[in-house]
C-alpha atoms as a PDB file:
ATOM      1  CA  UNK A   1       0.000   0.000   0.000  1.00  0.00           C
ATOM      2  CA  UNK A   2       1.578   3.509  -1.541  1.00  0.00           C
ATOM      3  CA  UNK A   3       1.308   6.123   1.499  1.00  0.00           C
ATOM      4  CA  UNK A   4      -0.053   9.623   0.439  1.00  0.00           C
ATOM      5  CA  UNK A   5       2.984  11.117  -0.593  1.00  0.00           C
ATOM      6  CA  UNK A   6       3.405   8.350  -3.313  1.00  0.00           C
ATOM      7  CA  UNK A   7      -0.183   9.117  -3.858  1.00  0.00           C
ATOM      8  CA  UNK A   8       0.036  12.427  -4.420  1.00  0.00           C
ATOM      9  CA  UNK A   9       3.111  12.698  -6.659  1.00  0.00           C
ATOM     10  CA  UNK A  10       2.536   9.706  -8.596  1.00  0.00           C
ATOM     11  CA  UNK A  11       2.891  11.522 -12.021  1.00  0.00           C
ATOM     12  CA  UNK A  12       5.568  13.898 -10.875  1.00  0.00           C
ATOM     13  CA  UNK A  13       9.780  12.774 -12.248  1.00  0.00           C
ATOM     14  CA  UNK A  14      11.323  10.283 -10.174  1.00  0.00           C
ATOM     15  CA  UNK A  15      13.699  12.700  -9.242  1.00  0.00           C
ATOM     16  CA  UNK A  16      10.924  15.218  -7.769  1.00  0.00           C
ATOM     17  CA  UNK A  17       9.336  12.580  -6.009  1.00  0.00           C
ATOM     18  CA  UNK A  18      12.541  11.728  -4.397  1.00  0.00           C
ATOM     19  CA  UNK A  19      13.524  14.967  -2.810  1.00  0.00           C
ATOM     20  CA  UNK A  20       9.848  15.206  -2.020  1.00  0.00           C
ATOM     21  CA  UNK A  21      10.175  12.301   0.416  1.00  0.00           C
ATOM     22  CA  UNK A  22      13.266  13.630   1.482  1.00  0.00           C
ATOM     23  CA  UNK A  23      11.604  17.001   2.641  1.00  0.00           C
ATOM     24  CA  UNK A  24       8.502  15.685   3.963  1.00  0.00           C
ATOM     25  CA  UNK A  25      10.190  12.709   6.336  1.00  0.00           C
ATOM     26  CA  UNK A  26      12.644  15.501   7.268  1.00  0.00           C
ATOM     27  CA  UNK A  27       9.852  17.768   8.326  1.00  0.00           C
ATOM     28  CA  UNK A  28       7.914  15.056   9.790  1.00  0.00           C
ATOM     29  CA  UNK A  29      11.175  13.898  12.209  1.00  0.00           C
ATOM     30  CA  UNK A  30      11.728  17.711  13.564  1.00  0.00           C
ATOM     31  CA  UNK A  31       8.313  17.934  13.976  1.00  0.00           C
ATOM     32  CA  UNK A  32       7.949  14.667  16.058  1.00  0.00           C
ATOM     33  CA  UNK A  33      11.268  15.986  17.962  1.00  0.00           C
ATOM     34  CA  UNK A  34       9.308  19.237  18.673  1.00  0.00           C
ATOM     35  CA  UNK A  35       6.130  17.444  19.768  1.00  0.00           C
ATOM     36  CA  UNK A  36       8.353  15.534  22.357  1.00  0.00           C
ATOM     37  CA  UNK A  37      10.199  18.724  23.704  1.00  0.00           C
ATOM     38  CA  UNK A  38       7.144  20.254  24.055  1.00  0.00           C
ATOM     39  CA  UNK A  39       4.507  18.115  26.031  1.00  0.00           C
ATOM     40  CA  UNK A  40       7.199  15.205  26.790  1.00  0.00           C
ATOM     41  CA  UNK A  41      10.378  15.224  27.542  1.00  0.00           C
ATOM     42  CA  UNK A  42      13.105  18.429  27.674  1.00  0.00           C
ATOM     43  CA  UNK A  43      16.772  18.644  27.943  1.00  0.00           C
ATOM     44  CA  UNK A  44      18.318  21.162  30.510  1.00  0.00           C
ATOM     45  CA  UNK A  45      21.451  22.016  31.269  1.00  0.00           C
ATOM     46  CA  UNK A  46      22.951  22.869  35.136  1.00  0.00           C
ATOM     47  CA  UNK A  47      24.092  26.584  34.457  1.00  0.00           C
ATOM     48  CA  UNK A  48      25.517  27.185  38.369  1.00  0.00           C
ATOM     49  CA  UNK A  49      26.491  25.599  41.718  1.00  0.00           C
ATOM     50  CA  UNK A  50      23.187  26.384  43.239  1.00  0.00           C
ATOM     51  CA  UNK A  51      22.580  22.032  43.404  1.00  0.00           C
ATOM     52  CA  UNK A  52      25.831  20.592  43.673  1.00  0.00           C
ATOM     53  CA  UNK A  53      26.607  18.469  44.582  1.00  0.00           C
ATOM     54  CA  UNK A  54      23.718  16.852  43.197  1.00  0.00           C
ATOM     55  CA  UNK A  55      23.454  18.320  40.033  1.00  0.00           C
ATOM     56  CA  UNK A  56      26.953  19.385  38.839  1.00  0.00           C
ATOM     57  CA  UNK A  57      28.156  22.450  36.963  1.00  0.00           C
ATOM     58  CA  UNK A  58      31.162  22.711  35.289  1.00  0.00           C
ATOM     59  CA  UNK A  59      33.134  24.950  32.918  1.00  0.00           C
ATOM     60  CA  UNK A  60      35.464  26.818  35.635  1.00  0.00           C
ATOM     61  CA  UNK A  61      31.748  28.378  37.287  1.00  0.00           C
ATOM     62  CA  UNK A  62      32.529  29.401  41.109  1.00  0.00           C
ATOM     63  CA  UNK A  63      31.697  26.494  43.161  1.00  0.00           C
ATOM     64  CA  UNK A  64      31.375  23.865  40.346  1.00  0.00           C
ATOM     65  CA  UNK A  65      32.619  20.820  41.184  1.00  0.00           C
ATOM     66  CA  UNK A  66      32.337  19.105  37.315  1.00  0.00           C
ATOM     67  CA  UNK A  67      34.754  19.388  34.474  1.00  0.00           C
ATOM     68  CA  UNK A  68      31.164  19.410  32.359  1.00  0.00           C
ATOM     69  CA  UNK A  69      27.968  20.916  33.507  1.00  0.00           C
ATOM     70  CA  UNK A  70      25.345  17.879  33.976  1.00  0.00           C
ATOM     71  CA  UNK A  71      22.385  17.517  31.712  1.00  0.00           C
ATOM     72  CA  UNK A  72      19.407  16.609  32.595  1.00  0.00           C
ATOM     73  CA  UNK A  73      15.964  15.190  31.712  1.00  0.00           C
ATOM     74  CA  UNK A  74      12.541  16.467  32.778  1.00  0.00           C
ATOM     75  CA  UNK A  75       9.159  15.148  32.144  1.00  0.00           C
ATOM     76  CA  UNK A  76       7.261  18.097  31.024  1.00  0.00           C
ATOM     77  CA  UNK A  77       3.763  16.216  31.430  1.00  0.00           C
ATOM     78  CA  UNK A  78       3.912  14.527  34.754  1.00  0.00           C
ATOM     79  CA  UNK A  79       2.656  17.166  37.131  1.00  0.00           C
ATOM     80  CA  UNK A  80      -0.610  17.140  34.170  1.00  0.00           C
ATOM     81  CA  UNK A  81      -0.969  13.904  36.002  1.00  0.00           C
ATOM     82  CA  UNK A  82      -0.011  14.343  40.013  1.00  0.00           C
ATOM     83  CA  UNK A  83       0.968  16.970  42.590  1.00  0.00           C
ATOM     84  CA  UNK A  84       4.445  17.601  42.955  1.00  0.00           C
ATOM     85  CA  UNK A  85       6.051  16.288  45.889  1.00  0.00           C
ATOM     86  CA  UNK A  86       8.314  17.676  48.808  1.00  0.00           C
ATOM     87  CA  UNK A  87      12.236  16.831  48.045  1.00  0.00           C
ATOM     88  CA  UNK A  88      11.432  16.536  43.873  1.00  0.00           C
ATOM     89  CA  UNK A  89      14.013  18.210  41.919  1.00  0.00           C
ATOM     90  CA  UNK A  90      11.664  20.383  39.836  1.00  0.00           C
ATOM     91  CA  UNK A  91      12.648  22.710  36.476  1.00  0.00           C
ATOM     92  CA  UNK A  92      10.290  25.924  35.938  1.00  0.00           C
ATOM     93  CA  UNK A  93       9.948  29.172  34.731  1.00  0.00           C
ATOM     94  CA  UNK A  94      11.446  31.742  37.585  1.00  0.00           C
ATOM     95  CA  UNK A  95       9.086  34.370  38.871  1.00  0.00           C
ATOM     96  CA  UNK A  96       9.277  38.253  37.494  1.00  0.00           C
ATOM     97  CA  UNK A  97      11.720  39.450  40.041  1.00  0.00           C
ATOM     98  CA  UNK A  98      14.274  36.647  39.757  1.00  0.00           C
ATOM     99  CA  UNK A  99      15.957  38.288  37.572  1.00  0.00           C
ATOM    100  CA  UNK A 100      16.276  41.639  39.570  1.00  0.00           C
ATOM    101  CA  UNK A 101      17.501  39.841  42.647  1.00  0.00           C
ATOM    102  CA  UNK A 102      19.657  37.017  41.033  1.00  0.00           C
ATOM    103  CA  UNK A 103      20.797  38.835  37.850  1.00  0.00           C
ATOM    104  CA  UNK A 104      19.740  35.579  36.338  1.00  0.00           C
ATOM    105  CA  UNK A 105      16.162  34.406  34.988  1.00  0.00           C
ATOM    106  CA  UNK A 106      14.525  32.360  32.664  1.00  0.00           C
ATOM    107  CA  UNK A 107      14.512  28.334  33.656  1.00  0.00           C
ATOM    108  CA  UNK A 108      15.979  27.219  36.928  1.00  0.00           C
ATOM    109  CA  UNK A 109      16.709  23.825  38.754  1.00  0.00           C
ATOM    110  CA  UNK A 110      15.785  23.966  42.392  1.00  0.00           C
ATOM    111  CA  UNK A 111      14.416  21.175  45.088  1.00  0.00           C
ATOM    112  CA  UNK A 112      11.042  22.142  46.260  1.00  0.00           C
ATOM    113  CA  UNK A 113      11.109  22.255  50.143  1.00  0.00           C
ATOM    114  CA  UNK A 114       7.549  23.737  51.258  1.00  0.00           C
ATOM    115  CA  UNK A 115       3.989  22.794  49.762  1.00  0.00           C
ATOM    116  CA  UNK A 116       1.162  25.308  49.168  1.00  0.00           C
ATOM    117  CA  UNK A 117       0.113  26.001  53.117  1.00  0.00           C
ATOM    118  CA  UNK A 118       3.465  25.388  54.763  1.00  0.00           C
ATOM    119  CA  UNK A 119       5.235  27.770  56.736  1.00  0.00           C
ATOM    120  CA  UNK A 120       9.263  27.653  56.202  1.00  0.00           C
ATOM    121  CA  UNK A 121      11.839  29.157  58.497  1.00  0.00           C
ATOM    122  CA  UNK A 122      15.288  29.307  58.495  1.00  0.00           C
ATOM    123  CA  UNK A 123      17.174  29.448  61.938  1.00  0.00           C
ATOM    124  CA  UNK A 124      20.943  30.723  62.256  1.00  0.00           C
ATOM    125  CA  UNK A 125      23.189  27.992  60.656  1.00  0.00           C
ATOM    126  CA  UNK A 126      20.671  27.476  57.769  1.00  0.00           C
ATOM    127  CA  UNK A 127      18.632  24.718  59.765  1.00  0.00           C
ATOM    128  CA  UNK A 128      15.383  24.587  57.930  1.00  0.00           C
ATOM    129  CA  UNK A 129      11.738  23.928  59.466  1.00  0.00           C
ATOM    130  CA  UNK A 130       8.884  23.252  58.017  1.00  0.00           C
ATOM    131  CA  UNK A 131       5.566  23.962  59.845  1.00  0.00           C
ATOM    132  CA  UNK A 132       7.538  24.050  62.991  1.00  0.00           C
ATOM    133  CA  UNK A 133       9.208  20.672  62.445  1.00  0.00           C
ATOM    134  CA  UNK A 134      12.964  20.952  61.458  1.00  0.00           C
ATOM    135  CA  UNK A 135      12.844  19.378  58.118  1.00  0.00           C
ATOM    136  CA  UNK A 136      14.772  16.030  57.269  1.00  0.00           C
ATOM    137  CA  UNK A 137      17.015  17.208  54.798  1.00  0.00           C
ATOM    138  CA  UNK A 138      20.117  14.483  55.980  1.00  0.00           C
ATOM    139  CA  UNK A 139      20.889  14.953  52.106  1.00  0.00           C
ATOM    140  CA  UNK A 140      22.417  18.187  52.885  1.00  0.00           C
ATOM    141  CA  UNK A 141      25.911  18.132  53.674  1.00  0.00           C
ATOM    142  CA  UNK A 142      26.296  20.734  56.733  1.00  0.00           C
ATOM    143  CA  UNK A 143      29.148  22.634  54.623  1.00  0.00           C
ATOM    144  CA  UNK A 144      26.679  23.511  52.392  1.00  0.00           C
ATOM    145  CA  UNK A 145      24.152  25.355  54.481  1.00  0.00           C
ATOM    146  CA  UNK A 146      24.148  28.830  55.241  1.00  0.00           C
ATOM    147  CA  UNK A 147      26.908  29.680  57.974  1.00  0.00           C
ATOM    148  CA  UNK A 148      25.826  33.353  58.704  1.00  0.00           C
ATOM    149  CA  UNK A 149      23.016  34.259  61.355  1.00  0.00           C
ATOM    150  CA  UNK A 150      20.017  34.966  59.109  1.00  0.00           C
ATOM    151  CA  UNK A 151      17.128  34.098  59.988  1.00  0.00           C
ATOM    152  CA  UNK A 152      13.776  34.107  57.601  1.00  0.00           C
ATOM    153  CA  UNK A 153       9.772  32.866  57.684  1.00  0.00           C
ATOM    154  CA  UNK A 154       8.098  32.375  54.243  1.00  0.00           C
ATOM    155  CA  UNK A 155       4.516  31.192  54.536  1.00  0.00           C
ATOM    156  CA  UNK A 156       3.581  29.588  51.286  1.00  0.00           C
ATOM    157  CA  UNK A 157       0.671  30.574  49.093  1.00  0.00           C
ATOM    158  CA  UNK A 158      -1.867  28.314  47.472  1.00  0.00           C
ATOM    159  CA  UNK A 159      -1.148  26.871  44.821  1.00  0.00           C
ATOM    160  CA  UNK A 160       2.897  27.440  45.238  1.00  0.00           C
ATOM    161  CA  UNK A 161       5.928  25.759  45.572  1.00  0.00           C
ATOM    162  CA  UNK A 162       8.962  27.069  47.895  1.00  0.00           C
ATOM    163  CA  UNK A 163      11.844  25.720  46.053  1.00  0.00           C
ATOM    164  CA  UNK A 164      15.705  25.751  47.325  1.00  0.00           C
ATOM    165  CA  UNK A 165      19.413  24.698  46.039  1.00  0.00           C
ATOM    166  CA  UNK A 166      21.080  21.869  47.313  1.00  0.00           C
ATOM    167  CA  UNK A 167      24.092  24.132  48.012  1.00  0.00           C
ATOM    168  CA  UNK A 168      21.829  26.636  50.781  1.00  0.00           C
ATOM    169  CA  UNK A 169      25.094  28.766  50.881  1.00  0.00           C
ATOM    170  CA  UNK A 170      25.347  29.682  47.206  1.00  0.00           C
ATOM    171  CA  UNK A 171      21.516  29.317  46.021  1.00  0.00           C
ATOM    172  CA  UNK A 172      19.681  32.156  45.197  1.00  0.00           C
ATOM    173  CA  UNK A 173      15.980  30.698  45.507  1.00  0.00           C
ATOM    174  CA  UNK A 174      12.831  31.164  47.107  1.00  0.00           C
ATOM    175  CA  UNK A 175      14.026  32.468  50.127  1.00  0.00           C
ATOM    176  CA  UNK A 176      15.345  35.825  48.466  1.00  0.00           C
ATOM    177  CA  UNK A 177      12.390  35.731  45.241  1.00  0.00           C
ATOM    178  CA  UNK A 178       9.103  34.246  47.112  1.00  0.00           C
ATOM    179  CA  UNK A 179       7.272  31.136  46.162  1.00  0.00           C
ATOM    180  CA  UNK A 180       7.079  29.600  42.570  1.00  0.00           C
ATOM    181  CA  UNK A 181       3.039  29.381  40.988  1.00  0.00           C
ATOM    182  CA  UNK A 182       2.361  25.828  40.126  1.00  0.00           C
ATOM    183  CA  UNK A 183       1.419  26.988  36.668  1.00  0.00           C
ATOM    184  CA  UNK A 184       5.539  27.926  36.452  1.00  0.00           C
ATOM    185  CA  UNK A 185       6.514  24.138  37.443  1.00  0.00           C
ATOM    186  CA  UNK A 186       7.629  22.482  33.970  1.00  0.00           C
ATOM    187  CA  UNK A 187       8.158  18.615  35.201  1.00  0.00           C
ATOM    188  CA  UNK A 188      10.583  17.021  37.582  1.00  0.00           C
ATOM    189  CA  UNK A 189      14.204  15.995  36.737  1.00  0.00           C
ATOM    190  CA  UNK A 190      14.159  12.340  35.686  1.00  0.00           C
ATOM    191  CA  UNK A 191      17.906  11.799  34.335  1.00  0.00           C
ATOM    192  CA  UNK A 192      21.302  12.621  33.552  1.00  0.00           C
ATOM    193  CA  UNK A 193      22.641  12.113  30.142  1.00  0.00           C
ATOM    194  CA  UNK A 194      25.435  13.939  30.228  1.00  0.00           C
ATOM    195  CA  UNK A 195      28.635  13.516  30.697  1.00  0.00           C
ATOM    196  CA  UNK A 196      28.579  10.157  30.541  1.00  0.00           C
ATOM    197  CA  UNK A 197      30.323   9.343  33.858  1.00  0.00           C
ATOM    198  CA  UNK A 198      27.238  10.885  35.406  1.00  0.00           C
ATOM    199  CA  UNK A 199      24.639   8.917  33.960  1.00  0.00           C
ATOM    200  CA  UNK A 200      21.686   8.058  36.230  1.00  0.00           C
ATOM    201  CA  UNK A 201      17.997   7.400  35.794  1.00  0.00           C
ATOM    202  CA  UNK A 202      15.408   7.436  38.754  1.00  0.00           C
ATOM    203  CA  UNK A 203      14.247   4.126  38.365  1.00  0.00           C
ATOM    204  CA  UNK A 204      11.524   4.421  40.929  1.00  0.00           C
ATOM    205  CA  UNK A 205      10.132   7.472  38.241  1.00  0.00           C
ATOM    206  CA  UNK A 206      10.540   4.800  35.535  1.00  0.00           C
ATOM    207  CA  UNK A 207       8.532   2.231  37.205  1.00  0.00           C
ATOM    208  CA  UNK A 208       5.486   4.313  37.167  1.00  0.00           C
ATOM    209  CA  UNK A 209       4.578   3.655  33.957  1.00  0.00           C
ATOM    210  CA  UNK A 210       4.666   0.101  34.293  1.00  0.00           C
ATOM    211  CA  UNK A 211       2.679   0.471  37.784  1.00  0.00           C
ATOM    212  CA  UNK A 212      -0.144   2.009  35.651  1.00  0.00           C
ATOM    213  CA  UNK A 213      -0.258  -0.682  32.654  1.00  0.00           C
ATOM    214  CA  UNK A 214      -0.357  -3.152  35.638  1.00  0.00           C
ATOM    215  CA  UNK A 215      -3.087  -0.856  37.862  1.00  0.00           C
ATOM    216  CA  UNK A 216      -5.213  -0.287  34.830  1.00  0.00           C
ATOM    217  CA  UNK A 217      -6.358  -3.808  34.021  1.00  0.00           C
ATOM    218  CA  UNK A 218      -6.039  -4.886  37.546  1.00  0.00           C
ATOM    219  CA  UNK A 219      -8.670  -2.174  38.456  1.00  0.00           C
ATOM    220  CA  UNK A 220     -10.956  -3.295  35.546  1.00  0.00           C
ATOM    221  CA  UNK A 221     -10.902  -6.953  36.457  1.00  0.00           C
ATOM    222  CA  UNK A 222     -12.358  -6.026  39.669  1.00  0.00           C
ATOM    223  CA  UNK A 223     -14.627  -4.152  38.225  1.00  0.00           C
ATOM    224  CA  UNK A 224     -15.954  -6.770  36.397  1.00  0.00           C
ATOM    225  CA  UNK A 225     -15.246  -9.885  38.827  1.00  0.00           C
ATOM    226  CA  UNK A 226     -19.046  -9.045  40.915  1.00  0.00           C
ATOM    227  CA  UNK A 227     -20.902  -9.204  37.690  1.00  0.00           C
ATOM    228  CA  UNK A 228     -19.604 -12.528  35.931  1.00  0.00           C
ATOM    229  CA  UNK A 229     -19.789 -14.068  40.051  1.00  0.00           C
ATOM    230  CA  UNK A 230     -23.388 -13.218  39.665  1.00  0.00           C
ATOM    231  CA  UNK A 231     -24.109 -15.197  36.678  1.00  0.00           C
END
């Protein structure tokens, strides 16, 4: 069976036809690699030392610890699907004044720390509570936390996300810019492609998929099971 191209240029030179194959499977490949960028999956790359050590940076960047910044993977329709969760590694588009008080802007890489309705402070040292309860952030190496005496209380609004760097010390995040809207949250970080010494998936974010296919007809069988007991 000829598909519509062949259709359509049937009485057109061989030659014609050819580079008219050419151009449309060409055109149909960067669109398909657009689609995906754009409701599936997105490259990033780690511009600073805001989550090392994490997330490296690289390039001779004050406090980078990587020869090569790390590049990462996030799922750009997952939080279509759930809520985000505390202690996700999130990418989004950084509120209006980010760029003011950071003299940077555009798409950052932060860990989101406080839910809409939590209350985050920061005692002296850069200890961290949430809600009144010092968060469990063992994942922070104590080097990395802010050594100086301030002291902060962000409530968070509805519908926002408190997000901070791995590396408290050298992070410019919520705590100087306010909370991120959920409508700013692109998709949590997935995977590192790059280099290749720093390759790593989340597997538990791969299983998820497979969790569904399994749910689904699970869910359906039980569904059905009272009705064919009945007969």
């Amino acid at each position: 069976m000829r598909n519509p191209v062949d259709r359509l240029t049937t009485n057109l030179p061989h030659g014609l036809r050819v580079a008219i194959d050419w151009i449309v499977t060409i055109v149909g490949a960067i669109a398909i690699v657009l689609a995906i960028k754009h409701w599936i999956v997105n490259p990033y790359r780690i511009p600073s030392s805001s989550m090392e050590p994490t997330l490296h940076c690289g390039d001779g960047g004050v406090g980078c610890e990587g020869h090569y910044s790390d590049r990462v993977l996030a799922c750009r329709f997952c939080f279509r699907l759930r809520k985000p969760h505390r202690f996700e590694v999130v990418v989004f588009n950084t509120p209006p004044r980010t760029e003011e008080l950071c003299h940077a802007g555009g798409t950052f890489v932060k860990r989101i720390i406080g839910l809409p309705g939590d209350v985050i402070r920061e005692r002296p040292g850069g200890i961290v509570f949430v809600n009144g309860k010092r968060l469990n952030d063992t994942f922070i190496d104590s080097s990395r936390r802010r050594t100086d005496t301030n002291t902060g209380r962000w409530p968070v609004p509805k519908k926002s996300y408190f997000m901070m760097g791995d590396n408290r010390g050298q992070s410019c995040d919520s705590r100087i810019w306010g909370s991120v809207p959920r409508a700013n949250l692109i998709g949590p970080v997935f995977a590192t492609y790059w280099p290749p010494r720093r390759i790593s998936v989340n597997v538990g974010f791969l299983l998820l998929p497979l969790g569904a296919l399994f749910l689904v007809p699970l869910r359906w069988r039980r569904r059905r099971s009272p009705r064919a007991h009945r007969r």
